[in-house]
Protein backbone atom coordinates (compact mmCIF):
# COMPACT_ATOMS: atom_id res chain seq x y z
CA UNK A 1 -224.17 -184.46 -100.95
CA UNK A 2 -224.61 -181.26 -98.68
CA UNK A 3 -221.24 -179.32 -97.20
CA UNK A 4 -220.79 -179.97 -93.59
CA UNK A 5 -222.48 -176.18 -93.10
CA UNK A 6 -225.66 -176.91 -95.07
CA UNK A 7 -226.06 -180.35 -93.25
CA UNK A 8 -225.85 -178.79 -90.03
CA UNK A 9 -227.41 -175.74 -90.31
CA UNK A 10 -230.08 -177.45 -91.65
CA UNK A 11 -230.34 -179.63 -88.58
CA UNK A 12 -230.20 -176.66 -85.68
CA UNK A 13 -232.57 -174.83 -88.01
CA UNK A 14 -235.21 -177.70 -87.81
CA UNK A 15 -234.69 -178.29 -84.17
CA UNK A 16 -235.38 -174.50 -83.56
CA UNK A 17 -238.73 -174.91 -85.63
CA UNK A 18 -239.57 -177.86 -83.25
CA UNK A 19 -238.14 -177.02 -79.88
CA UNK A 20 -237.34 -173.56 -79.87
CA UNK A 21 -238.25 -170.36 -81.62
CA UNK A 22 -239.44 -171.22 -85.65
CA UNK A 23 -240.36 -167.32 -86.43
CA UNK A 24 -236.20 -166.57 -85.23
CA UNK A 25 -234.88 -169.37 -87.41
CA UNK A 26 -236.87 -168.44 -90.38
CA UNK A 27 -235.34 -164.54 -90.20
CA UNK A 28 -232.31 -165.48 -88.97
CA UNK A 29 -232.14 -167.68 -92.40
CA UNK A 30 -233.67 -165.01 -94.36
CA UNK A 31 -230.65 -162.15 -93.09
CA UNK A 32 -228.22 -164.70 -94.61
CA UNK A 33 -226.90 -166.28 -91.34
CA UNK A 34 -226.77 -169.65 -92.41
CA UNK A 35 -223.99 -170.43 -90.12
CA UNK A 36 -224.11 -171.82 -87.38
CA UNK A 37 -221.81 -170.60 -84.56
CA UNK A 38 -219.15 -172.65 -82.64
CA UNK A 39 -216.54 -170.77 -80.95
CA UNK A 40 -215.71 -167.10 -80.53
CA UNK A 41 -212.40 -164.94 -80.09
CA UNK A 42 -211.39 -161.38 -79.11
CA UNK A 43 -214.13 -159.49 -81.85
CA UNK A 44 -214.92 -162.99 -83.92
CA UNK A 45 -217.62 -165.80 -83.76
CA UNK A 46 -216.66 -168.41 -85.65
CA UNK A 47 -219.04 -170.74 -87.47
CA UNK A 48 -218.86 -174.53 -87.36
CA UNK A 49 -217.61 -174.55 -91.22
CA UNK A 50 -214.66 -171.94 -90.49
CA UNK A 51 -215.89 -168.85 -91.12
CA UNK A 52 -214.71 -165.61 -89.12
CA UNK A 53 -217.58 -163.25 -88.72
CA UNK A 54 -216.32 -159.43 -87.08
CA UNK A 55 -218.89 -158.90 -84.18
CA UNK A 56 -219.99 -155.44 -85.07
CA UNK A 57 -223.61 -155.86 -82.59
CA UNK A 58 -221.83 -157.29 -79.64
CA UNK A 59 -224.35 -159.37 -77.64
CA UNK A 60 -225.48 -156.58 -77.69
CA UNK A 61 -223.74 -154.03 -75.82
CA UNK A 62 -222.31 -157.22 -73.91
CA UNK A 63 -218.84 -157.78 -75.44
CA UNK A 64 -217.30 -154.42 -74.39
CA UNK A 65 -214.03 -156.36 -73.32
CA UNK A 66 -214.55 -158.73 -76.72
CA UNK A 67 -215.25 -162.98 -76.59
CA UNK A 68 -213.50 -164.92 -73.85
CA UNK A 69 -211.30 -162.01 -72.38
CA UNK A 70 -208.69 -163.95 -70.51
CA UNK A 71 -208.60 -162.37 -67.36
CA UNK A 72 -212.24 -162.70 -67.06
CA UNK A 73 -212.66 -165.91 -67.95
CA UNK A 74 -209.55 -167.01 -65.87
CA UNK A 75 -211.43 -165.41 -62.80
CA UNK A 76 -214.89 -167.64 -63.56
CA UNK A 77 -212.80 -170.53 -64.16
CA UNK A 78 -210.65 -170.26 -60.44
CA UNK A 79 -214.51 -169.27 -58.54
CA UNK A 80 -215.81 -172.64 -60.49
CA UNK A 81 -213.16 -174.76 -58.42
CA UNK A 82 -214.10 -173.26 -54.91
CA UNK A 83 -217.77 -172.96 -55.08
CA UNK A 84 -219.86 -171.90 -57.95
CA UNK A 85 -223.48 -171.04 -55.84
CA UNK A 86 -223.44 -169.54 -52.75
CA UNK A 87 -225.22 -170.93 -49.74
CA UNK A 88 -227.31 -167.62 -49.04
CA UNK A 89 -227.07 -168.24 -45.40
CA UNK A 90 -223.26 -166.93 -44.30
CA UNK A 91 -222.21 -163.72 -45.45
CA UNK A 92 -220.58 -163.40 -49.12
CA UNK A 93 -217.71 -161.95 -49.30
CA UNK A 94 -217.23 -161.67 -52.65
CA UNK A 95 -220.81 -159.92 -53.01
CA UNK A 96 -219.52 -157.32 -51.05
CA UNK A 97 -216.15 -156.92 -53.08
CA UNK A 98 -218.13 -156.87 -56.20
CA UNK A 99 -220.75 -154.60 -54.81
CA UNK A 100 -217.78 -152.26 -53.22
CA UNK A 101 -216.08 -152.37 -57.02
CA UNK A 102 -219.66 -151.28 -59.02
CA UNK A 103 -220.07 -148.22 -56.38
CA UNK A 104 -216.84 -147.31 -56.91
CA UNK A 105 -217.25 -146.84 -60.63
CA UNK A 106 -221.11 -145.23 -60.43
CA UNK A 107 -221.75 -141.54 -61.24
CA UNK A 108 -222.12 -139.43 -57.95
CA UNK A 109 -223.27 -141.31 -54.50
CA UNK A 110 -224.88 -144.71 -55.03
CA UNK A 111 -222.72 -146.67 -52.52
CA UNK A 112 -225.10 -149.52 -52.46
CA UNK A 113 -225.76 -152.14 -55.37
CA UNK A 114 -228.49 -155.19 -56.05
CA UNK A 115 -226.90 -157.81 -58.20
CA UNK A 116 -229.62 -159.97 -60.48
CA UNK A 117 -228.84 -162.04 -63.40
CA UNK A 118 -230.40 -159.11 -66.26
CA UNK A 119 -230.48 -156.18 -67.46
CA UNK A 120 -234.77 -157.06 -67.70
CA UNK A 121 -234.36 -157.88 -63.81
CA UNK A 122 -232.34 -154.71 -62.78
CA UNK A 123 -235.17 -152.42 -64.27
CA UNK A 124 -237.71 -154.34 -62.22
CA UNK A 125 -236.23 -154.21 -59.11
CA UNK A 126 -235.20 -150.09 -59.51
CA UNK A 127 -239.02 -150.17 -60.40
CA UNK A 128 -240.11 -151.52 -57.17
CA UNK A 129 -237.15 -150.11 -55.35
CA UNK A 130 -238.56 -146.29 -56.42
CA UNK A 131 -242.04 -146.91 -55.44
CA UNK A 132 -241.29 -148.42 -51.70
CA UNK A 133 -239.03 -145.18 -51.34
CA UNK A 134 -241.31 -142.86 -52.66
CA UNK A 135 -244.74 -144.45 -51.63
CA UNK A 136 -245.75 -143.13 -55.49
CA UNK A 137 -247.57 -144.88 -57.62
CA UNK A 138 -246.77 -143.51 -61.18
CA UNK A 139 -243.49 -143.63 -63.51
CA UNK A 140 -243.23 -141.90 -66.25
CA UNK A 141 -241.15 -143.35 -69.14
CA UNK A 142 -240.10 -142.14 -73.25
CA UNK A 143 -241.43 -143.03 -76.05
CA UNK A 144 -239.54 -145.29 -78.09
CA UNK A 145 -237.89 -146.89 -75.04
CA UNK A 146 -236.59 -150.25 -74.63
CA UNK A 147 -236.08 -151.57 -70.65
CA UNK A 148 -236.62 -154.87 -71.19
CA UNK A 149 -239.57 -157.36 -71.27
CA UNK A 150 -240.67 -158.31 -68.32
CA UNK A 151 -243.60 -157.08 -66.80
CA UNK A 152 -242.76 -153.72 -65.44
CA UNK A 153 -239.71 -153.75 -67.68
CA UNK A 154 -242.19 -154.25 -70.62
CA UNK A 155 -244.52 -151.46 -69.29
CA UNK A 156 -241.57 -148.65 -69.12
CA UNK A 157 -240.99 -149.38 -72.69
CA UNK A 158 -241.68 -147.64 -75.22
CA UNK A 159 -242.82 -149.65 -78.55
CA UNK A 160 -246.53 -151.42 -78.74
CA UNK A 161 -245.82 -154.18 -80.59
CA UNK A 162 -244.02 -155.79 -78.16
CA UNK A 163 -246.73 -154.48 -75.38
CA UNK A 164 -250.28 -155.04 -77.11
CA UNK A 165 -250.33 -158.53 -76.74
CA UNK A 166 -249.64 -158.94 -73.06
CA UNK A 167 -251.98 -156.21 -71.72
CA UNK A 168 -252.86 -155.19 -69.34
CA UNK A 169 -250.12 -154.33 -68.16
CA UNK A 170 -248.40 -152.72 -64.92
CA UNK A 171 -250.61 -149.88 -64.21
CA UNK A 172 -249.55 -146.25 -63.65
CA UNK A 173 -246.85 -145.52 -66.45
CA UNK A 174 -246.62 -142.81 -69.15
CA UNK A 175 -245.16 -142.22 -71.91
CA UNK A 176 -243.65 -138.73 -73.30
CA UNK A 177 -241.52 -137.99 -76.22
CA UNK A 178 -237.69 -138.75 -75.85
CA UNK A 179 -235.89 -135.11 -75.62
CA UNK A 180 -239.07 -133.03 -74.95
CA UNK A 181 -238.44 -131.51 -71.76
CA UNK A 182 -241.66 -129.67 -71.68
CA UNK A 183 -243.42 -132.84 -72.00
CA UNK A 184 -241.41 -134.55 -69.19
CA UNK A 185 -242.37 -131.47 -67.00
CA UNK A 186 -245.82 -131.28 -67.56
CA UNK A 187 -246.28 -135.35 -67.01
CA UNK A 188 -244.18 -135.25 -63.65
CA UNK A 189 -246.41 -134.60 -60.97
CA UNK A 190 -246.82 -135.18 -57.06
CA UNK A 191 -247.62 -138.74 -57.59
CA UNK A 192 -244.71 -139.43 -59.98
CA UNK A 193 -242.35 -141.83 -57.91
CA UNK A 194 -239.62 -141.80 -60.82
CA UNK A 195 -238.85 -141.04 -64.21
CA UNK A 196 -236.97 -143.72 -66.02
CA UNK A 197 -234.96 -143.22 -69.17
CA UNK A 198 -232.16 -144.16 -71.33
CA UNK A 199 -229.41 -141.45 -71.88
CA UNK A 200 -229.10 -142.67 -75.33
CA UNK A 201 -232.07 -144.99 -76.86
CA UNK A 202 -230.02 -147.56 -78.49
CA UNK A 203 -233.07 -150.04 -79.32
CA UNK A 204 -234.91 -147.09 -80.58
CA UNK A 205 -232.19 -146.57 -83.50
CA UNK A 206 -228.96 -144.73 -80.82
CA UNK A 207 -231.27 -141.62 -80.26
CA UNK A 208 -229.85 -138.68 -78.49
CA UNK A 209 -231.65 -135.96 -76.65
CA UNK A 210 -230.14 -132.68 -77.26
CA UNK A 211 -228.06 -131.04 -75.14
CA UNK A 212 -228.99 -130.23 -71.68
CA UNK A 213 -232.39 -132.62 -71.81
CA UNK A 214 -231.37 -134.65 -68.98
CA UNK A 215 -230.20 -131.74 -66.42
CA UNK A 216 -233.43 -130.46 -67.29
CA UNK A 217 -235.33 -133.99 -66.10
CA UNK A 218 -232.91 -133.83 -63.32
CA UNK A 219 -234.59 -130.44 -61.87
CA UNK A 220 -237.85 -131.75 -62.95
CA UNK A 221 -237.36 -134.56 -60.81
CA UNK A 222 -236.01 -132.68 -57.61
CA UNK A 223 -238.51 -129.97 -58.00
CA UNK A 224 -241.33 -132.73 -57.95
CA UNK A 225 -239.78 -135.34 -55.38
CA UNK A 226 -239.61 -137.71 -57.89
CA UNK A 227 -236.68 -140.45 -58.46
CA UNK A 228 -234.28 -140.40 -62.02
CA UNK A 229 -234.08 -143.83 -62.67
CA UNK A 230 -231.16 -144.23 -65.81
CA UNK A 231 -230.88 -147.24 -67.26
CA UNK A 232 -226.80 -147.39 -68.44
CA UNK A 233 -227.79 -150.94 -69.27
CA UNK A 234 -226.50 -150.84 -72.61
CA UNK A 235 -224.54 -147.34 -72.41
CA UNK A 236 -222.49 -148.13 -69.29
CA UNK A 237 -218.82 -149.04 -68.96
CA UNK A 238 -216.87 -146.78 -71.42
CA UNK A 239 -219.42 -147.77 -74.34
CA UNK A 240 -219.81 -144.07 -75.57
CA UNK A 241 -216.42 -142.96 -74.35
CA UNK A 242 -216.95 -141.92 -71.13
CA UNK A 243 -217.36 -143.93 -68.40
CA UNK A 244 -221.74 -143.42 -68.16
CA UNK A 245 -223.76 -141.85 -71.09
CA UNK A 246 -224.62 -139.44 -68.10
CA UNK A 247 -221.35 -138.60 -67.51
CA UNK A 248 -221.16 -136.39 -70.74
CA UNK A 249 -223.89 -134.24 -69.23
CA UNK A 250 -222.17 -134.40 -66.06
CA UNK A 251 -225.36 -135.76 -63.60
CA UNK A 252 -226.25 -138.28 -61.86
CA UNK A 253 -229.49 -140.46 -61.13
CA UNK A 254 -230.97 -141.94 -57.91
CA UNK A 255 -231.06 -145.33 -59.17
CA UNK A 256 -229.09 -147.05 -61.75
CA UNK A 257 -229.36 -149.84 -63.55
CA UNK A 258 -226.11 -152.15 -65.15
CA UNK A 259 -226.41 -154.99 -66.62
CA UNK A 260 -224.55 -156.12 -70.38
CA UNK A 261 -220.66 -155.36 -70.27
CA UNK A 262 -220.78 -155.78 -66.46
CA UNK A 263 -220.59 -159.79 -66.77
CA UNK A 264 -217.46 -159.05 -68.71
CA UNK A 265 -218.84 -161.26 -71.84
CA UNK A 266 -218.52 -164.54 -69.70
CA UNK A 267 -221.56 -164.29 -67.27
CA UNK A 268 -225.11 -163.25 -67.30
CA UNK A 269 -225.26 -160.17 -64.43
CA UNK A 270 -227.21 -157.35 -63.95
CA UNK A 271 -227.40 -154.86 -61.12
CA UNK A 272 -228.95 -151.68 -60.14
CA UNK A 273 -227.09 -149.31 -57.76
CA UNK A 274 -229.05 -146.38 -55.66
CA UNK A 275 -228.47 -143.53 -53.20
CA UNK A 276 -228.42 -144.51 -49.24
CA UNK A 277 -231.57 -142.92 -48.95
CA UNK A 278 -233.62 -145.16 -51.45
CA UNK A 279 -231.79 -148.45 -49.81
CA UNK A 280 -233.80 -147.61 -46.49
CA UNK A 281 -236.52 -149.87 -48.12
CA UNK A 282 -234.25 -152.94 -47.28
CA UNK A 283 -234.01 -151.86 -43.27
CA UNK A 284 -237.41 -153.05 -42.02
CA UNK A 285 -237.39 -156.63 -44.15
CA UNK A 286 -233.34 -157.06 -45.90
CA UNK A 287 -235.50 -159.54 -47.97
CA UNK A 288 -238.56 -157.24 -49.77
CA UNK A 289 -236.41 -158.15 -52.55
CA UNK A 290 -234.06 -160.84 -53.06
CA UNK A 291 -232.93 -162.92 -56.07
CA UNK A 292 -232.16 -166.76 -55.84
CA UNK A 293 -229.07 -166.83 -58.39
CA UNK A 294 -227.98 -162.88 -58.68
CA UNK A 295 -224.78 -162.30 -56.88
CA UNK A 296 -223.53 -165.65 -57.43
CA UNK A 297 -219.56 -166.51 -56.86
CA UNK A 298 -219.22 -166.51 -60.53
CA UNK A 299 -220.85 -163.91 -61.50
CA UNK A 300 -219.32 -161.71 -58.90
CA UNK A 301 -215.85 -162.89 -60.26
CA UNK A 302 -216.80 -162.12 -63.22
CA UNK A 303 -217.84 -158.48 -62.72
CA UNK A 304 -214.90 -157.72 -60.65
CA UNK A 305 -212.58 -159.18 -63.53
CA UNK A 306 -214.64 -157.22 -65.90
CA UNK A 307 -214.30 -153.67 -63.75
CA UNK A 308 -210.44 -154.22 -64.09
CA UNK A 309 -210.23 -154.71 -67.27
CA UNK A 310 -212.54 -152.22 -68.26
CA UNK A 311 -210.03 -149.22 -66.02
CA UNK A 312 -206.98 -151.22 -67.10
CA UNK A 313 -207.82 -151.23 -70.58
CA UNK A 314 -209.04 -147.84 -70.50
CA UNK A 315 -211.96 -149.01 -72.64
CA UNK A 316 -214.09 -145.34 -72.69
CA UNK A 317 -211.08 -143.97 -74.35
CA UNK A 318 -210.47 -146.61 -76.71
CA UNK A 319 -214.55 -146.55 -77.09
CA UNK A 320 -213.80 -142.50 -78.38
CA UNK A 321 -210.93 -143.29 -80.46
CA UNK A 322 -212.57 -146.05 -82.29
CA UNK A 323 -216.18 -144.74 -82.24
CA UNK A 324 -214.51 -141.53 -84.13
CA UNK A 325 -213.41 -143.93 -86.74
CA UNK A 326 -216.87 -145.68 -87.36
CA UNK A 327 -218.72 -142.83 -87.53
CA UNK A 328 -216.56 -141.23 -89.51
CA UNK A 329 -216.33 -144.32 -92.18
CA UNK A 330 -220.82 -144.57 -92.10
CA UNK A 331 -221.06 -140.94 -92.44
CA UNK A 332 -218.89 -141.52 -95.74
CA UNK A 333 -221.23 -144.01 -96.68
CA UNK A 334 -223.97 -142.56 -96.06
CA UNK A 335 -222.89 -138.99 -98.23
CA UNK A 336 -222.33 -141.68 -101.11
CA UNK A 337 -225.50 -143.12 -100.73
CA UNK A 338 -227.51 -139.92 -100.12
CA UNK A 339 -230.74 -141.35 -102.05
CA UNK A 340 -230.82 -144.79 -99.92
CA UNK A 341 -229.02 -143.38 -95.89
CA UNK A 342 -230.91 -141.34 -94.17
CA UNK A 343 -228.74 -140.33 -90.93
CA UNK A 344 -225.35 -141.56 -89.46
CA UNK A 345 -225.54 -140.50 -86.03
CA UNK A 346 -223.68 -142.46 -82.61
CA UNK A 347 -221.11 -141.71 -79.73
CA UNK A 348 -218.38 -144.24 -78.85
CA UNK A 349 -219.03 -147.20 -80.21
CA UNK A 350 -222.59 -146.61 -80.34
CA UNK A 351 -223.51 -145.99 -83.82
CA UNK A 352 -226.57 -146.13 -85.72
CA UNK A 353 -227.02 -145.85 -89.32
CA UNK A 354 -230.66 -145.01 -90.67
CA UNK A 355 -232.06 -145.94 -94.19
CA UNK A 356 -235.16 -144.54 -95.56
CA UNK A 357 -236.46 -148.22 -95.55
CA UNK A 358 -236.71 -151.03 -93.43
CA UNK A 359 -236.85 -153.57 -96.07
CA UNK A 360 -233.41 -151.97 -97.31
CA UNK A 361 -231.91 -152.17 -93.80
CA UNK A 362 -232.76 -156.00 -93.85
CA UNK A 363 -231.15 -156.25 -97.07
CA UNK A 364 -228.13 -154.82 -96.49
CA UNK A 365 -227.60 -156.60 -92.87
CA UNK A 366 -227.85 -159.63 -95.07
CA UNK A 367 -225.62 -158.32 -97.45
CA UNK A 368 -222.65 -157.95 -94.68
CA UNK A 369 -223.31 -161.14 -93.54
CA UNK A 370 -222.14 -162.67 -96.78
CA UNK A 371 -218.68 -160.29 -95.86
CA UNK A 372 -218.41 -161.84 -92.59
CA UNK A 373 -219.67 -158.56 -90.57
CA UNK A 374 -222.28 -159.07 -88.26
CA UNK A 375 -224.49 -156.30 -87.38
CA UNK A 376 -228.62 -155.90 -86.36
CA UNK A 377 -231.34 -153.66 -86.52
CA UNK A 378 -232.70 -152.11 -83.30
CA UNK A 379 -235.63 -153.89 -81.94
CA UNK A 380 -237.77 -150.52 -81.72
CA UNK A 381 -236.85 -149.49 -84.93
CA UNK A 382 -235.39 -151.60 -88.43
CA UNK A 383 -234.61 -149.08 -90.34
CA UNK A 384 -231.67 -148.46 -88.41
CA UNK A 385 -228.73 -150.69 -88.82
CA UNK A 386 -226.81 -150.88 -84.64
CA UNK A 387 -223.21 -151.13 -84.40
CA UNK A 388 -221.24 -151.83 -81.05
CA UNK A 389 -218.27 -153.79 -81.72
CA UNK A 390 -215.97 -154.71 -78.96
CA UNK A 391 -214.35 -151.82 -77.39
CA UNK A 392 -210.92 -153.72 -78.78
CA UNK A 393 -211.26 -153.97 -82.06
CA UNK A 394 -208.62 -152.29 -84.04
CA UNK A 395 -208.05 -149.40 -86.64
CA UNK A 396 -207.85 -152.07 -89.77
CA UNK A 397 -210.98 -153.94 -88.61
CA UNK A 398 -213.52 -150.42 -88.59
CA UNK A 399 -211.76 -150.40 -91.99
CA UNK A 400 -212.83 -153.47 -92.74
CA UNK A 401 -216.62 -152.91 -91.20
CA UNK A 402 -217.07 -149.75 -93.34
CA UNK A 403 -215.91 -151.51 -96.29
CA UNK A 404 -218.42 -154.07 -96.01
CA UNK A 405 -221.10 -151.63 -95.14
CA UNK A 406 -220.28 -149.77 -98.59
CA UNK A 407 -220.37 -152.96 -100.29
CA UNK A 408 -223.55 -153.96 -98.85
CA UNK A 409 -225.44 -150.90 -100.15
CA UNK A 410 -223.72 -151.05 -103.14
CA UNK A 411 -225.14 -154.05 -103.67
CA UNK A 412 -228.58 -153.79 -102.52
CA UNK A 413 -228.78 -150.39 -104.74
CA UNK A 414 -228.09 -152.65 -107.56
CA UNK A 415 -230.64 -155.32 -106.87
CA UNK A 416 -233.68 -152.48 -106.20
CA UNK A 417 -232.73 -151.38 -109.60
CA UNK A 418 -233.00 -154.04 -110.97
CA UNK A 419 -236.89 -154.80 -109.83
């Protein structure tokens, strides 16, 4: 007779192949998962047969503040009492508290903010947002990026797989190398109504531009007229120990875009913020952009509970102090395993670590699976394993992680040998 596990992953895996998504059940079974999950806690998801997995992707990006953080969830469950959907006739008052807590928090002067229900969402509405301001047609994007995939989300991106099949697409995007500054400035023109880009590409493997790449798109963007769209989507809120991924170059953009962390790991939200001068577009018609569900009561709670927690908490410092540990513990890894790692490379807890092979990536994901350590490959790029555990997790559990990771390539050294 099959374990409880077997019998009912067996049964969610052959209701994904019928109902929902067969190619995801198929590598989700081939990683190793074969568990299916049931409850979470602080930087655990627990499986239906008992078994603690340490969140080391985190949503992810989403579970800055960890799984069910009680004040957070405390706030959704309160709003849920007095009115979960708002009537979107009479004025909301806590939209404007939330909106009044996000501007607070933004990099320089962005004191107004769009709430949506994605991170996918937030990029489209920045998108149209920039070219109403400007009157521009053109964007110009990185290579390698990852904004989401929707239809002008998808068309900022950076990766054709994902593209190819849904052409054509938005028209009037580019595409130049990540970090190339010449590039940027030569693509940036008269017509260019905003470059958008992520401080850090995490989907692309947790690239980083060298040092001084974005004040240069900055100036390039100033000297041309031309809007800085950053999306802090998946960088924001402490992630990479400061508050912004921008901060550590000390800039800020004309539009941002939030989504992730901000629903505080109990609600979908996303939200892009902008300067007074690009929320003009909203004076002639306040609805040339609206959203049916974004900016909901619970949602709003949520965010606000989330913004608390994340100053209480103090979560970019804890995001240093921790981060310094895991990237510290991969780099070890990696100097062991030499012949199989190719680069260890992160800020905060934003790490990436880079094997010479996809294939081997895959394998050793699996491999910390079967050690209870959940971790993913960035969708731009497998060969590079992502870790962003909660910004709580302790000193003993990045022990734990590295551990794991050792053990996994360990192991998968062993079984390439042994082909």
């Amino acid at each position: 007779m099959d374990s409880p596990q077997a019998s009912r992953f067996e049964e969610v895996f052959k209701l994904y192949h019928r109902h929902v998504n067969p190619g995801m059940a198929e590598l989700v079974k081939f990683m190793g998962f074969e568990s299916v999950e049931a409850e979470t806690e602080g930087c655990y998801v627990v499986g239906d047969d008992g078994r603690r997995f340490l969140d080391c992707l985190g949503g992810p990006g989403v579970f800055t503040l960890g799984h069910k953080p009680a004040a957070v969830v405390e706030a959704v469950q309160e709003q849920l009492g007095r009115m979960p959907l708002s009537s979107h006739i009479l004025l909301s008052p806590l939209l404007a508290d939330a909106a009044k807590a996000v501007a607070g928090i933004v990099p320089g002067e962005m004191p107004f903010v769009f709430f949506c229900n994605s991170g996918a969402e937030a990029v489209e509405g920045a998108l149209k947002a920039a070219r109403m301001h400007t009157g521009r047609g053109k964007f110009v994007a990185a290579e390698g990026a990852f904004h989401g995939k929707t239809f002008g989300a998808l068309s900022a991106s950076g990766r054709d797989v994902y593209k190819t099949p849904f052409e054509p697409l938005v028209p009037g995007f580019s595409h130049v190398p990540f970090g190339d500054a010449d590039a940027m400035a030569k693509a940036v023109d008269s017509d260019t109504a905003a470059v958008i880009l992520e401080p850090i590409q995490c989907e692309n493997g947790i690239r980083m531009p060298a040092e001084g790449y974005l004040n240069a798109v900055r100036e390039i963007c100033d000297k041309a007229g031309a809007l800085l769209i950053l999306d802090e989507i998946q960088t924001g809120f402490g992630r990479t120990g400061k508050m912004w991924a921008c901060d550590w170059d000390g800039i800020a953009p004309d539009i941002m875009t939030l989504g992730k962390a901000l629903g505080g790991g109990v609600m979908p939200v996303g939200a892009f913020a902008a300067t007074e001068a690009v929320w003009q577009i909203f004076e002639e018609n306040p609805y040339i952009h609206t959203s049916t569900f974004g900016g909901n009561p619970l949602a709003c709670r949520a965010a606000m509970a989330a913004i608390e927690q994340i100053r209480a908490l103090d979560v970019p410092k804890l995001a240093a102090e921790r981060g310094a540990e895991l990237l510290d513990g991969c780099a070890g890894v990696a100097k062991k395993h030499e012949g199989i790692i190719a680069e260890v490379r992160g800020r905060g807890l934003l790490v990436g670590v880079e094997f010479l092979d996809s294939d081997v990536a895959g394998l050793v994901i699996a491999g910390m699976s079967q050690r209870n350590v959940l971790v993913a490959y960035g969708l731009n790029n497998a060969k590079v394993l992502r870790f962003e555990p909660p910004a709580i997790i302790t000193s003993d559990e990045i022990a734990i992680v590295v551990k794991a990771l050792d053990e996994a390539v360990g192991q998968t050294v062993e079984m390439l040998a042994m082909m």
